[in-house]
PDB file of N, CA and C in Angstrom:
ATOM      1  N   UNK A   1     -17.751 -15.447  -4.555  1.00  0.00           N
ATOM      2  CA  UNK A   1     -18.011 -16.867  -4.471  1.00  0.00           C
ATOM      3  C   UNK A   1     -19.444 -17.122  -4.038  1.00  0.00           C
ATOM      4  N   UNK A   2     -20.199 -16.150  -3.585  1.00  0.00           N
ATOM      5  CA  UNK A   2     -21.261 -16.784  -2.560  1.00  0.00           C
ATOM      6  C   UNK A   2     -22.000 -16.132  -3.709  1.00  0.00           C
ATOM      7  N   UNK A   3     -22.163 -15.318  -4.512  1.00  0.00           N
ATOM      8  CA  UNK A   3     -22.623 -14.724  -5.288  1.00  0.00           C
ATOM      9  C   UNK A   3     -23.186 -16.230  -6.522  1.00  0.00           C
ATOM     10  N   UNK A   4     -21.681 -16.200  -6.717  1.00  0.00           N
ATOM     11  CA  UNK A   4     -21.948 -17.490  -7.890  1.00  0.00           C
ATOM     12  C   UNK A   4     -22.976 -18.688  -7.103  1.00  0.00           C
ATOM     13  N   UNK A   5     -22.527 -19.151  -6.150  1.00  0.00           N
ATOM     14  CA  UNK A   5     -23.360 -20.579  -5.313  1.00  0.00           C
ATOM     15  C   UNK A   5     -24.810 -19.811  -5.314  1.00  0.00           C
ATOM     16  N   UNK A   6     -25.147 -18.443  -4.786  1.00  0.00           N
ATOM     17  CA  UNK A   6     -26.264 -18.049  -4.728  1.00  0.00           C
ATOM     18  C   UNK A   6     -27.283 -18.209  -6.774  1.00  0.00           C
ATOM     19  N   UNK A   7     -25.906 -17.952  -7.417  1.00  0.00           N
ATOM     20  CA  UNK A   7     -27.192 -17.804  -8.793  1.00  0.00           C
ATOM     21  C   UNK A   7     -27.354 -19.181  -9.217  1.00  0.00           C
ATOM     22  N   UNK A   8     -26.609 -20.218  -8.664  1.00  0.00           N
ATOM     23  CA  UNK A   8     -26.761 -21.720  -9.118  1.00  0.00           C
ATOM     24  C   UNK A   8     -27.807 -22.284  -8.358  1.00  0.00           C
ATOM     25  N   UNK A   9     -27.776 -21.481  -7.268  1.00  0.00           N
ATOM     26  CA  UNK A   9     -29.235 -22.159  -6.794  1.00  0.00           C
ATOM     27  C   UNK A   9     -30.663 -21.877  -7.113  1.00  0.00           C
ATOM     28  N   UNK A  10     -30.353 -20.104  -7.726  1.00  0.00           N
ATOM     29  CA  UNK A  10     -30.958 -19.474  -8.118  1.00  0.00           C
ATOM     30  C   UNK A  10     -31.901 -20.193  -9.520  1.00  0.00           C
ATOM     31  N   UNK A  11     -31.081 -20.113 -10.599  1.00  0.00           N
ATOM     32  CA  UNK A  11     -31.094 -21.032 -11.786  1.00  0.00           C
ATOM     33  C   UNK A  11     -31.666 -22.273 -11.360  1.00  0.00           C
ATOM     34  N   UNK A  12     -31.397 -23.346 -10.430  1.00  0.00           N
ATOM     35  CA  UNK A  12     -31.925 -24.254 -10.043  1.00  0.00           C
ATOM     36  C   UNK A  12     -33.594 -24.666  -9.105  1.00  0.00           C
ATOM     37  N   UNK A  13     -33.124 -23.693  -8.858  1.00  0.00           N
ATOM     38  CA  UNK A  13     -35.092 -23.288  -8.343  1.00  0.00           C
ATOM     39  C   UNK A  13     -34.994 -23.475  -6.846  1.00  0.00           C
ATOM     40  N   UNK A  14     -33.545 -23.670  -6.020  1.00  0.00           N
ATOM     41  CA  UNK A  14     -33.615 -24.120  -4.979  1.00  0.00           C
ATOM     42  C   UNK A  14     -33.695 -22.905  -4.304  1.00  0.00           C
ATOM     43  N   UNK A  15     -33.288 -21.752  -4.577  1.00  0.00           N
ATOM     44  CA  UNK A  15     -33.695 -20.655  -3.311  1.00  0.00           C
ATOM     45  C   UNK A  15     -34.632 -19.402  -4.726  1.00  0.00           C
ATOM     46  N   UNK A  16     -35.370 -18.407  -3.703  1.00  0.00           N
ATOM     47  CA  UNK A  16     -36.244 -17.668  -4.748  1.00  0.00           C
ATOM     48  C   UNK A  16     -35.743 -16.812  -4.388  1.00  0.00           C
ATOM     49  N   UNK A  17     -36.564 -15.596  -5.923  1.00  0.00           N
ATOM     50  CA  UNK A  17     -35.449 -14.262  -5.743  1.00  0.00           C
ATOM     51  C   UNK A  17     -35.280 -13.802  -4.816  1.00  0.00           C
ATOM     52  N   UNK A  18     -36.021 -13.431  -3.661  1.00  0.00           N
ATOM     53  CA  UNK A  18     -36.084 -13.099  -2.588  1.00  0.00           C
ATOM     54  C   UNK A  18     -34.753 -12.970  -1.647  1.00  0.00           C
ATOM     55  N   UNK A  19     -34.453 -14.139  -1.608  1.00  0.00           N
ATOM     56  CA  UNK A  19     -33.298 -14.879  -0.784  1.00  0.00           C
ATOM     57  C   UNK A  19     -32.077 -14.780  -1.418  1.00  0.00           C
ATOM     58  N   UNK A  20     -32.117 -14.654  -3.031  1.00  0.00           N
ATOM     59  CA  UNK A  20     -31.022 -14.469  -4.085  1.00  0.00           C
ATOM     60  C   UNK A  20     -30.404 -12.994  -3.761  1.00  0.00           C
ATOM     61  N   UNK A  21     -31.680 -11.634  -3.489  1.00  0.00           N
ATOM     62  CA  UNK A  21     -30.989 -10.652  -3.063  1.00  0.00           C
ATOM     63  C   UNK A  21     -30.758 -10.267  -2.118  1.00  0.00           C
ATOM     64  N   UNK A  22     -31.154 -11.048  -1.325  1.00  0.00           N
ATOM     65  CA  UNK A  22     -30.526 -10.940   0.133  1.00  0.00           C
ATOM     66  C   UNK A  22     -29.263 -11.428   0.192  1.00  0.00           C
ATOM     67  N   UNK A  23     -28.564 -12.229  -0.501  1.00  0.00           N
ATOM     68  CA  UNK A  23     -27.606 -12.565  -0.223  1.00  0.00           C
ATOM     69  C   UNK A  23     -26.333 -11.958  -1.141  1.00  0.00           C
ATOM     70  N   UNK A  24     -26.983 -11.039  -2.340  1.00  0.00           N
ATOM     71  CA  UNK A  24     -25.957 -10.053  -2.876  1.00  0.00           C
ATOM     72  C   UNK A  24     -26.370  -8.660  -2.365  1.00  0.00           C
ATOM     73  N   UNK A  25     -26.638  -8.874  -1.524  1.00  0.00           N
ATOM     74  CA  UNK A  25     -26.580  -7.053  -0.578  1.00  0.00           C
ATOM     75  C   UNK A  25     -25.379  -7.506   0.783  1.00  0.00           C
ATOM     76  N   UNK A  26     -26.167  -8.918   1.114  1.00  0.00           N
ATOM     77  CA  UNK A  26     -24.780  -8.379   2.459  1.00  0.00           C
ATOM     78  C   UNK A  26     -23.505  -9.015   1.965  1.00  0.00           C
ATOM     79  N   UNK A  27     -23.720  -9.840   0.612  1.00  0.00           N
ATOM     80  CA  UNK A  27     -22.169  -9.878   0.000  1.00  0.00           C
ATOM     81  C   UNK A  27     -21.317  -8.013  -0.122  1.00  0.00           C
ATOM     82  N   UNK A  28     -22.352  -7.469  -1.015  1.00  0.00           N
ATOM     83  CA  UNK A  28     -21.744  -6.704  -0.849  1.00  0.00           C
ATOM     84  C   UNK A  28     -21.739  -5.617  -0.057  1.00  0.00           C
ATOM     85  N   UNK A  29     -22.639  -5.571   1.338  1.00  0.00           N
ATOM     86  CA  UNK A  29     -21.819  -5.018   2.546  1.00  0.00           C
ATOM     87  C   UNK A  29     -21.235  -5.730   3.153  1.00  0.00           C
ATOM     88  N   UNK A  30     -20.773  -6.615   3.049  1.00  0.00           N
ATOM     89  CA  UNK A  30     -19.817  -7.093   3.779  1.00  0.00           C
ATOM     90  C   UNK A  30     -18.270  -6.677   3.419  1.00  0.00           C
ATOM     91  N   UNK A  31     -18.178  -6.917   1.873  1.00  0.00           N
ATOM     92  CA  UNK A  31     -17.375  -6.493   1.321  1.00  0.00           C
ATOM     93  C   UNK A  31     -16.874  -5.084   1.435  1.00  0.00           C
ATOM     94  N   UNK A  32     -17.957  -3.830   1.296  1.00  0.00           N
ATOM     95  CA  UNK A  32     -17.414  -2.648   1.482  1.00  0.00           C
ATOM     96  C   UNK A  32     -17.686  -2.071   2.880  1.00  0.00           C
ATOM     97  N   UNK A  33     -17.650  -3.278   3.966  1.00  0.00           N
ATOM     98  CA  UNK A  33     -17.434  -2.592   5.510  1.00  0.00           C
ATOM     99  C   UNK A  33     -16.218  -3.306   5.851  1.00  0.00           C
ATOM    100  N   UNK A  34     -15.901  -4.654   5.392  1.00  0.00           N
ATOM    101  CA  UNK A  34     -14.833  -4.925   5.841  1.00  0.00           C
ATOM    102  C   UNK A  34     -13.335  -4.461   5.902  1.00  0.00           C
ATOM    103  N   UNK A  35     -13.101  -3.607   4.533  1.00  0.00           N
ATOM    104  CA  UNK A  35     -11.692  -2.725   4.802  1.00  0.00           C
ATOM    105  C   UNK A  35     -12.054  -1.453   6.517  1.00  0.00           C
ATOM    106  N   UNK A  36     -12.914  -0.921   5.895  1.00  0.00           N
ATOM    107  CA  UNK A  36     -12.903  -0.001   7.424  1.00  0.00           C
ATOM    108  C   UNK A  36     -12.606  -0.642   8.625  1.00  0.00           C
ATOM    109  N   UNK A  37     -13.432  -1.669   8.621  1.00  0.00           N
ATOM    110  CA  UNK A  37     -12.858  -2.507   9.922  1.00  0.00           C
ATOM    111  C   UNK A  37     -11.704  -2.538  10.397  1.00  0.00           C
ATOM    112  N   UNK A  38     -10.926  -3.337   9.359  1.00  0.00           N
ATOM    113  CA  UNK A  38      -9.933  -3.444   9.209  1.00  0.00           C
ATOM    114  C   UNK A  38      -9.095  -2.667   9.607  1.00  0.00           C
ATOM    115  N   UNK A  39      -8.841  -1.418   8.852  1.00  0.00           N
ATOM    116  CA  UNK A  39      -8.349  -0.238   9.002  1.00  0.00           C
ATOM    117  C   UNK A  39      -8.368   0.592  10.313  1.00  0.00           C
ATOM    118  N   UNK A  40      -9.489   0.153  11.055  1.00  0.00           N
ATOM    119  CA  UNK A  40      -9.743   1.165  12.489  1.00  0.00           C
ATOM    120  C   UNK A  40      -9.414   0.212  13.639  1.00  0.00           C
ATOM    121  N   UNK A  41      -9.543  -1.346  13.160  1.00  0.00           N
ATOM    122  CA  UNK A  41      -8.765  -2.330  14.428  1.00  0.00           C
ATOM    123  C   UNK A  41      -7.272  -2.190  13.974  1.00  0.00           C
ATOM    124  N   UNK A  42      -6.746  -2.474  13.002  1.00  0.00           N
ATOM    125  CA  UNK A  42      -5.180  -2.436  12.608  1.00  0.00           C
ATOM    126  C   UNK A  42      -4.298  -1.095  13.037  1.00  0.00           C
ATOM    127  N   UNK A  43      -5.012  -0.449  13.197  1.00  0.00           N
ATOM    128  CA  UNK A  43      -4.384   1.167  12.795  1.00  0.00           C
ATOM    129  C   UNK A  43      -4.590   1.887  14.137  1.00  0.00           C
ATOM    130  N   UNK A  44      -5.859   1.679  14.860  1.00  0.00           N
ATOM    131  CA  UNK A  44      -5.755   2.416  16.062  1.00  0.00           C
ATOM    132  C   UNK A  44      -5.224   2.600  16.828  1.00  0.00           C
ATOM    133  N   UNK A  45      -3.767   1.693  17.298  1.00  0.00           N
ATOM    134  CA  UNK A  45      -2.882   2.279  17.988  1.00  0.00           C
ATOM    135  C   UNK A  45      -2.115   3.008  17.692  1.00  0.00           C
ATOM    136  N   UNK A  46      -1.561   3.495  16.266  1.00  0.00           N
ATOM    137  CA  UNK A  46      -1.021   3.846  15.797  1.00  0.00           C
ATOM    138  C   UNK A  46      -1.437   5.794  15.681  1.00  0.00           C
ATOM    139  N   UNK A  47      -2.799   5.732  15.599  1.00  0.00           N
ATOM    140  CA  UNK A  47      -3.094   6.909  15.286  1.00  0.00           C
ATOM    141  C   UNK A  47      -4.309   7.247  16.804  1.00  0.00           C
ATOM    142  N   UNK A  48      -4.484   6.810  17.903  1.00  0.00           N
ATOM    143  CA  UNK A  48      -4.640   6.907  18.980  1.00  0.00           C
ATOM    144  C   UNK A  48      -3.331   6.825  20.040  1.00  0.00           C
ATOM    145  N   UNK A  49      -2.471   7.446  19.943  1.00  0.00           N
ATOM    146  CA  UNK A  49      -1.340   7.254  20.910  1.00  0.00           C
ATOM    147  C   UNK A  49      -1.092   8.185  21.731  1.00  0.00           C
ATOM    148  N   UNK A  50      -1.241   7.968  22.825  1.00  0.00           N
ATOM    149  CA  UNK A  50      -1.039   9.363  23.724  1.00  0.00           C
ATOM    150  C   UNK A  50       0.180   9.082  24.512  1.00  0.00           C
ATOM    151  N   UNK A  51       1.326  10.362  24.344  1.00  0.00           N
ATOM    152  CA  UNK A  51       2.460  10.387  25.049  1.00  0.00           C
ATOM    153  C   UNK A  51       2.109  10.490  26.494  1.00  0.00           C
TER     154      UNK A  51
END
């Protein structure tokens, strides 16, 4: 989504490339850090458990 709003502004002259790829890099780290996250807050009790 932010991708698309980013190339309409892009196309529109309101932000420059600059700012266009800045904002599809931390789209997509955001995207491929957020499962880990996920995964190590959801899961850590599960696989940190001490009897």
């Amino acid at each position: 989504m932010a991708i698309i709003v980013a190339l309409i502004g892009l196309d529109s002259g309101l932000i420059s490339q600059n700012v266009f790829v800045v904002i599809v890099l931390m789209s997509l780290l955001t995207t491929l850090i957020t499962p880990i996250v996920y995964r190590n807050w959801f899961f850590k009790g599960a696989y940190c458990a001490v009897e």
